[in-house]
Structure formats: structure tokens, C-alpha cells
PDB file of N, CA and C in Angstrom:
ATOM      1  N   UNK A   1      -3.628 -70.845  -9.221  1.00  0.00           N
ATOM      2  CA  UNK A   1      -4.112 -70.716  -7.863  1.00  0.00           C
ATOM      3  C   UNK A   1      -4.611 -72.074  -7.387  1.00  0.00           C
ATOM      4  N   UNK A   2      -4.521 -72.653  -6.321  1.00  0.00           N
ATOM      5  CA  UNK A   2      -4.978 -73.711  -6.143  1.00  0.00           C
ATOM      6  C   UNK A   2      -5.707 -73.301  -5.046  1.00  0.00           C
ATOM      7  N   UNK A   3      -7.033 -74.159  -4.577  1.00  0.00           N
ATOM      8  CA  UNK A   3      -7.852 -74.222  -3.814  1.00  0.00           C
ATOM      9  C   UNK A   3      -7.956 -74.537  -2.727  1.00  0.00           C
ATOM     10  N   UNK A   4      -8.309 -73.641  -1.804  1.00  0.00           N
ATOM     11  CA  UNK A   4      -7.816 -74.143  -0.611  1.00  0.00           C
ATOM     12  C   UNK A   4      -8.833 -74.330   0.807  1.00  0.00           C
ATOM     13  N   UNK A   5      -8.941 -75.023   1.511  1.00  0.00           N
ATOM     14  CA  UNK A   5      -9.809 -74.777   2.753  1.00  0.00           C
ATOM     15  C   UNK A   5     -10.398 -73.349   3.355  1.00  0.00           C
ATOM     16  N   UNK A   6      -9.583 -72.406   3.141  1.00  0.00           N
ATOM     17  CA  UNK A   6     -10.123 -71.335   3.753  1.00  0.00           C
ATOM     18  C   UNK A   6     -10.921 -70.330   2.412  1.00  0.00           C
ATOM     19  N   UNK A   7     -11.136 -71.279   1.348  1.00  0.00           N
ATOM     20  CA  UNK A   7     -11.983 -70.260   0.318  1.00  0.00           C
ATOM     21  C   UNK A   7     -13.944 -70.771   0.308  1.00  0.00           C
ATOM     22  N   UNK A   8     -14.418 -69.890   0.514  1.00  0.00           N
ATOM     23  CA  UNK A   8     -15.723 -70.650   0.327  1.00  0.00           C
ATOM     24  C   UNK A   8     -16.867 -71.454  -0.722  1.00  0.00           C
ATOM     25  N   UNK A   9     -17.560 -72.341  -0.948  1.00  0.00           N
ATOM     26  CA  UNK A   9     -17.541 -72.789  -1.655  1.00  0.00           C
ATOM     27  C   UNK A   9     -18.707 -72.122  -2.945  1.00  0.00           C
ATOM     28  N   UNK A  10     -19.234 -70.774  -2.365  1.00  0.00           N
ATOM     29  CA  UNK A  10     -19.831 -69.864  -3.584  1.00  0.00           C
ATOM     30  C   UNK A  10     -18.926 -69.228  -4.350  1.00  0.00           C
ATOM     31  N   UNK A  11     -17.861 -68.556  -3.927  1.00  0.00           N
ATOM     32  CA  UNK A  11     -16.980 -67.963  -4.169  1.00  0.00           C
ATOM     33  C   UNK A  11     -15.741 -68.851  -5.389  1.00  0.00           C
ATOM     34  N   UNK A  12     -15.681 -70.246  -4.982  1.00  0.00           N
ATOM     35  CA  UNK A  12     -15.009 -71.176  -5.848  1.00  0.00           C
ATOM     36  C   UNK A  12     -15.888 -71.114  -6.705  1.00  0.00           C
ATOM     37  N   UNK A  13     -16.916 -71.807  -7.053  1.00  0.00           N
ATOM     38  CA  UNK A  13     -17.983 -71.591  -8.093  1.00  0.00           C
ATOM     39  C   UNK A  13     -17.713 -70.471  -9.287  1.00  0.00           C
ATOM     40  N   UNK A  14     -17.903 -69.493  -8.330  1.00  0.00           N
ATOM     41  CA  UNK A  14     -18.259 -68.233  -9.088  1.00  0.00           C
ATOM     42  C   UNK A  14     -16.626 -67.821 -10.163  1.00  0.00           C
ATOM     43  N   UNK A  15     -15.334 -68.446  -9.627  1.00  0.00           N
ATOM     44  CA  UNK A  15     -14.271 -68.587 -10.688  1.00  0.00           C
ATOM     45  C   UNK A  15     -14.558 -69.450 -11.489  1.00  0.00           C
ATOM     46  N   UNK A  16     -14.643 -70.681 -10.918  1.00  0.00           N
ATOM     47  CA  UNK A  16     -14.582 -72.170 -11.596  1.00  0.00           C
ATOM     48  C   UNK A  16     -16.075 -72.918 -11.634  1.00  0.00           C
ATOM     49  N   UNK A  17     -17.125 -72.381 -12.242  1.00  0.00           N
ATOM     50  CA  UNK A  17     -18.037 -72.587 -13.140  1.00  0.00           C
ATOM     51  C   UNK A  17     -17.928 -74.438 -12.995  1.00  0.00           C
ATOM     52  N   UNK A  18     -16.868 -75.246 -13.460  1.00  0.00           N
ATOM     53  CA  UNK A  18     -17.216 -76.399 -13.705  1.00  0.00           C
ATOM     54  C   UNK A  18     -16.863 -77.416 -12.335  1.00  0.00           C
ATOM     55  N   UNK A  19     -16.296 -76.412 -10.638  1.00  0.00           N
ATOM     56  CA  UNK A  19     -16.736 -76.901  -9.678  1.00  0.00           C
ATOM     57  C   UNK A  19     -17.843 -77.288  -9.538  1.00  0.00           C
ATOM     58  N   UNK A  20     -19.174 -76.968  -9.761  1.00  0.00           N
ATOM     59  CA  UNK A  20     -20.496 -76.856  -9.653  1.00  0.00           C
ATOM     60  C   UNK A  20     -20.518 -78.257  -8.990  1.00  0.00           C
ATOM     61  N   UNK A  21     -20.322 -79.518 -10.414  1.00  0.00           N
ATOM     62  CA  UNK A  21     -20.915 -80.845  -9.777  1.00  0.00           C
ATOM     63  C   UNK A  21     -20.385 -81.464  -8.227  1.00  0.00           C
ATOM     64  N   UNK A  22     -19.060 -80.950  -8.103  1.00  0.00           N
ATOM     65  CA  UNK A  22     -18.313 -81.491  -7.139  1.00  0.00           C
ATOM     66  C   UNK A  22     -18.533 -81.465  -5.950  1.00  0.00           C
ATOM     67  N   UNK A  23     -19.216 -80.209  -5.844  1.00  0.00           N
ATOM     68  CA  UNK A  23     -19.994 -79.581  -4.270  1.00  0.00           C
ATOM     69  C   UNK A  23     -20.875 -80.668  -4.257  1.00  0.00           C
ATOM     70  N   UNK A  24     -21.996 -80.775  -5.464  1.00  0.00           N
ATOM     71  CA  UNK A  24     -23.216 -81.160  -5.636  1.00  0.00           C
ATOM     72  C   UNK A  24     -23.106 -82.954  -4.902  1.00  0.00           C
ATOM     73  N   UNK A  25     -21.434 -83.555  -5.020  1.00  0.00           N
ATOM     74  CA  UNK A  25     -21.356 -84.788  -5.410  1.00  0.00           C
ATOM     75  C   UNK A  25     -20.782 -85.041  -3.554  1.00  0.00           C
ATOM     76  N   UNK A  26     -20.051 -84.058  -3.056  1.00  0.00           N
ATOM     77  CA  UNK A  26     -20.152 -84.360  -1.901  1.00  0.00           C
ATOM     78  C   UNK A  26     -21.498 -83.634  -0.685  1.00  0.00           C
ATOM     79  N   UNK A  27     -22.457 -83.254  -1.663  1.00  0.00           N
ATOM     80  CA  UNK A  27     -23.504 -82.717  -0.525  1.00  0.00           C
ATOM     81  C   UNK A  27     -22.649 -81.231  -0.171  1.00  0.00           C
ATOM     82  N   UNK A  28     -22.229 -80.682  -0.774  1.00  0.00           N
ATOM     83  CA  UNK A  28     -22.026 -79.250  -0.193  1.00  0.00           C
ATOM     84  C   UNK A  28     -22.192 -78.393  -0.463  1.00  0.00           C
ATOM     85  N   UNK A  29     -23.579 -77.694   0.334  1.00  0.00           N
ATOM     86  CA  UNK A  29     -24.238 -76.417   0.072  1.00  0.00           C
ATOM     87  C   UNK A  29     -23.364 -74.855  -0.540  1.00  0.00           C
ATOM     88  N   UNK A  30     -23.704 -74.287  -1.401  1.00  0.00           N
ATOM     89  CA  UNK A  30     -23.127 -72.829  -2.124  1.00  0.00           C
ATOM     90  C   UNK A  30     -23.565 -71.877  -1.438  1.00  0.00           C
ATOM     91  N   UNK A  31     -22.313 -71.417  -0.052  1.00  0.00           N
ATOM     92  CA  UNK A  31     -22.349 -70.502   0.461  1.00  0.00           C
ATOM     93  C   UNK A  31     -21.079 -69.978   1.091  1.00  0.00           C
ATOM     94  N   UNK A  32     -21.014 -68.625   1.660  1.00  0.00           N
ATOM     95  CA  UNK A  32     -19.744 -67.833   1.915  1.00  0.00           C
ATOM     96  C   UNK A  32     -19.352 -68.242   3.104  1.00  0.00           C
ATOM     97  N   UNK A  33     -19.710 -69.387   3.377  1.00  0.00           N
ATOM     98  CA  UNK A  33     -18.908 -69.569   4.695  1.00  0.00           C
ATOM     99  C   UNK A  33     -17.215 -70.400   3.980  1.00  0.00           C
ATOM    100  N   UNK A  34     -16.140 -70.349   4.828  1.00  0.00           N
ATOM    101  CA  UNK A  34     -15.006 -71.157   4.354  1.00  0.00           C
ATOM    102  C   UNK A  34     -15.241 -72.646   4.083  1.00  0.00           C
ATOM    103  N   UNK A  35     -14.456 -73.390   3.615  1.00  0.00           N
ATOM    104  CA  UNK A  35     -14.655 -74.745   3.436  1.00  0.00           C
ATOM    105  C   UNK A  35     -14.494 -75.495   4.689  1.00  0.00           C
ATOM    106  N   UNK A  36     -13.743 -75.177   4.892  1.00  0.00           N
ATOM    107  CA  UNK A  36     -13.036 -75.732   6.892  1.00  0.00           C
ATOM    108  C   UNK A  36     -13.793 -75.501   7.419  1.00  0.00           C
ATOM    109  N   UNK A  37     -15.120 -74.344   7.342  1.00  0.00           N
ATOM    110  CA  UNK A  37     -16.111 -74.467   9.001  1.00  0.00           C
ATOM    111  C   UNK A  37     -17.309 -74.824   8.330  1.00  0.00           C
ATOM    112  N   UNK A  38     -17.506 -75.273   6.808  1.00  0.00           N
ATOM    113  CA  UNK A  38     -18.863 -75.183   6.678  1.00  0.00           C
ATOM    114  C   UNK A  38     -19.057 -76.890   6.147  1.00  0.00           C
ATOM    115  N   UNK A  39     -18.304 -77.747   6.192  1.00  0.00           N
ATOM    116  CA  UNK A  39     -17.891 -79.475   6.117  1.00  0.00           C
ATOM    117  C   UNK A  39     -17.042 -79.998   6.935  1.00  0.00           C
ATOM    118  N   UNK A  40     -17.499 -81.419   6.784  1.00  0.00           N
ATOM    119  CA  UNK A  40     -16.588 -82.425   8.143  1.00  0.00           C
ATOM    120  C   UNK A  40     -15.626 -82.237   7.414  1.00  0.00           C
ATOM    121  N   UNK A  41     -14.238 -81.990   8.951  1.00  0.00           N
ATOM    122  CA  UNK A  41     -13.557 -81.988   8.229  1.00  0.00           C
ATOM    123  C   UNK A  41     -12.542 -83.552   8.014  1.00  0.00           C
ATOM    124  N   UNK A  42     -13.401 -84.641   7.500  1.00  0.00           N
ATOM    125  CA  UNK A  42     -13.103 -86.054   7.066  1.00  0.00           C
ATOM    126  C   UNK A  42     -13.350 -85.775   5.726  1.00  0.00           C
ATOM    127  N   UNK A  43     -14.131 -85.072   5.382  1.00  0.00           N
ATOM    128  CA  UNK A  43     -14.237 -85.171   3.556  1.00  0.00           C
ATOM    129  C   UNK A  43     -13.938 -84.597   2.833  1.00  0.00           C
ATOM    130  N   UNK A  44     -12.855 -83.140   3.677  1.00  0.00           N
ATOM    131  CA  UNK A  44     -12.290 -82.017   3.298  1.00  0.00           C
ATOM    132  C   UNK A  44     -11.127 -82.186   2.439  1.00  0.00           C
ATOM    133  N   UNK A  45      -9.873 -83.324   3.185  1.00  0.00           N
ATOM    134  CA  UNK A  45      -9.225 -83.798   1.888  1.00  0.00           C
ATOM    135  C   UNK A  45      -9.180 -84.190   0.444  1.00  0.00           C
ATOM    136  N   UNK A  46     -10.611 -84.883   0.624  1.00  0.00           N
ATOM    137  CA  UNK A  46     -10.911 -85.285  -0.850  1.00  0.00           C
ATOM    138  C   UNK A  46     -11.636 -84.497  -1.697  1.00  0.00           C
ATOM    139  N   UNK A  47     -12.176 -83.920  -0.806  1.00  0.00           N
ATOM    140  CA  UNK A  47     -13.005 -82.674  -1.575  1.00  0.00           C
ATOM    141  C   UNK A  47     -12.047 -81.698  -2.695  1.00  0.00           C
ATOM    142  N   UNK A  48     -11.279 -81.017  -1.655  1.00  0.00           N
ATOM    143  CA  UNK A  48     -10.305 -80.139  -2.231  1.00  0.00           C
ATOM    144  C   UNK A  48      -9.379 -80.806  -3.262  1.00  0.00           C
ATOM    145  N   UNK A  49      -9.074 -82.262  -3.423  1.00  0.00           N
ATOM    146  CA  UNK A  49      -8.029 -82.976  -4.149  1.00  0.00           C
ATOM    147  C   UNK A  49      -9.253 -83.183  -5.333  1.00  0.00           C
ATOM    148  N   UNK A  50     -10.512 -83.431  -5.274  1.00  0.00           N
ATOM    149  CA  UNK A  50     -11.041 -83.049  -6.848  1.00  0.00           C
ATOM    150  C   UNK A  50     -10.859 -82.021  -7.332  1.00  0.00           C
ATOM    151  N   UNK A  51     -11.689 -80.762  -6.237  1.00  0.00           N
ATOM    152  CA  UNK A  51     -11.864 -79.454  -6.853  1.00  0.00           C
ATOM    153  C   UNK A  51     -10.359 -79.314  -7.535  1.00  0.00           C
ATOM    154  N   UNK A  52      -9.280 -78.997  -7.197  1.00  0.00           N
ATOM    155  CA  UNK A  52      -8.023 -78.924  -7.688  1.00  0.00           C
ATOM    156  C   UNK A  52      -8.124 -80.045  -8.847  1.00  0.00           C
ATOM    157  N   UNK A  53      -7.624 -80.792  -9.248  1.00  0.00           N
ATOM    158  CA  UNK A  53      -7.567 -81.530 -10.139  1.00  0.00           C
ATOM    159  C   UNK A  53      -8.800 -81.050 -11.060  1.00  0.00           C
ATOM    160  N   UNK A  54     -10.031 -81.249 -11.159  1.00  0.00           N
ATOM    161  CA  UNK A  54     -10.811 -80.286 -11.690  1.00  0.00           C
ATOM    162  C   UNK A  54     -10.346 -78.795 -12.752  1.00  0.00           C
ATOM    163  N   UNK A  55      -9.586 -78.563 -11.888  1.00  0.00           N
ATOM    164  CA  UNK A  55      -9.700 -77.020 -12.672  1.00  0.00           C
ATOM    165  C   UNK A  55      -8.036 -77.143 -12.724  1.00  0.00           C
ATOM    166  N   UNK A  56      -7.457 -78.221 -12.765  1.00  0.00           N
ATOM    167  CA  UNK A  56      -5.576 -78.393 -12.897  1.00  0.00           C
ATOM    168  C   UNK A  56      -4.912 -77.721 -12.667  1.00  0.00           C
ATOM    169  N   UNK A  57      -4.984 -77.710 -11.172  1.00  0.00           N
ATOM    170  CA  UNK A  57      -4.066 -76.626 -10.345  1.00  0.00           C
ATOM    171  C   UNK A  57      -3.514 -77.289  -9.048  1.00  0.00           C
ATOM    172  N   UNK A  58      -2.311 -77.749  -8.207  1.00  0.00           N
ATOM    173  CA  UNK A  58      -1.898 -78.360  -7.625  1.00  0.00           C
ATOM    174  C   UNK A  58      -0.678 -77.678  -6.687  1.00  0.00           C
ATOM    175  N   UNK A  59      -0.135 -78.097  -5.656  1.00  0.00           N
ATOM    176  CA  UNK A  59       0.314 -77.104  -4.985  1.00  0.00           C
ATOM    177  C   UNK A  59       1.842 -77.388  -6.145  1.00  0.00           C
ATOM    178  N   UNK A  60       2.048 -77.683  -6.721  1.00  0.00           N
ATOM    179  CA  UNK A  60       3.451 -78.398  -7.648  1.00  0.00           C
ATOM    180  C   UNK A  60       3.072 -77.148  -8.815  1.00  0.00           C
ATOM    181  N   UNK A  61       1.867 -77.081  -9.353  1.00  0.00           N
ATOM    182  CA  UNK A  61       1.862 -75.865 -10.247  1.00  0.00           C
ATOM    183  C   UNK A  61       1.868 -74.527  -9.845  1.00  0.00           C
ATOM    184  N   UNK A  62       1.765 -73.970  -8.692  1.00  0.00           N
ATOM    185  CA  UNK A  62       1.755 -73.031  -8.090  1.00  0.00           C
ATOM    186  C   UNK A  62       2.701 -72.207  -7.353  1.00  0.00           C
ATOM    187  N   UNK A  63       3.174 -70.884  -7.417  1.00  0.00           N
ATOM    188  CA  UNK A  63       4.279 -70.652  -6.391  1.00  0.00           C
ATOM    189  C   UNK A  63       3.530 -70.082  -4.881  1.00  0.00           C
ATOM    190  N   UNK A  64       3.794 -70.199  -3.974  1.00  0.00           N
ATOM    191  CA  UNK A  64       3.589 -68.940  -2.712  1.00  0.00           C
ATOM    192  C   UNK A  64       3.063 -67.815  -3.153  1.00  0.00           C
ATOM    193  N   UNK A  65       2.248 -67.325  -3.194  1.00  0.00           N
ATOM    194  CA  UNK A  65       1.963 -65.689  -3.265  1.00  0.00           C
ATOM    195  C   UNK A  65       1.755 -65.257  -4.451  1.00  0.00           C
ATOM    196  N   UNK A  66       1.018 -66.360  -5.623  1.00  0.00           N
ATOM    197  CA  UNK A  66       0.148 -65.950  -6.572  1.00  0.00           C
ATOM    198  C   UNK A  66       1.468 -67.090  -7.723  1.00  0.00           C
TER     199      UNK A  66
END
């Protein structure tokens, strides 16, 4: 599964346990809002290109629809 803007960033956590620092490292609060409305979205690219790499999942490892 790879990670995506519209998942929120408690909800990532709560799979991927070793997201934790990454939020912590761009300042982003653990809550159910989506990623897209709850950060600029200037730091949203890079954000999501750790979290992914993080937990080694990429849109190249992944098919459409699970």
C-alpha cells in the first residue's frame, strides 16, 4: 500500500508505528484530518516520499486497487 495524501496522519501511525518520527520531523500534528488539508501543501511532496520509503512501499511496488 503506499501512502497517500488523502490518508490521515493518526491513522498512518496507527499501521506504521515507525512513521512516528517523520510527522514529528516535519512538525505534523497526529490527527484524523487528511494529509492534503491538514499541511502546506509545499511540504506534502516530501513528506509522503519519506513516509513511503520509510515503510518501502512506492507507487512501482504497488498495483491499483490493493
Amino acid at each position: 500500500m503506499v501512502i497517500q495524501s488523502n490518508m490521515s496522519s493518526k491513522a498512518i501511525v496507527e499501521a506504521w508505528e515507525s512513521t512516528a518520527p517523520i510527522f514529528v520531523k516535519f512538525n505534523v500534528p497526529l490527527t484524523y484530518k487528511t494529509l492534503e488539508s491538514a499541511i502546506e501543501s509545499e511540504i506534502l511532496p516530501s513528506l509522503l516520499v519519506e513516509l513511503n520509503a520509510a515503510v518501502g512501499s512506492s507507487t512501482e511496488t504497488c498495483v491499483e486497487g490493493g
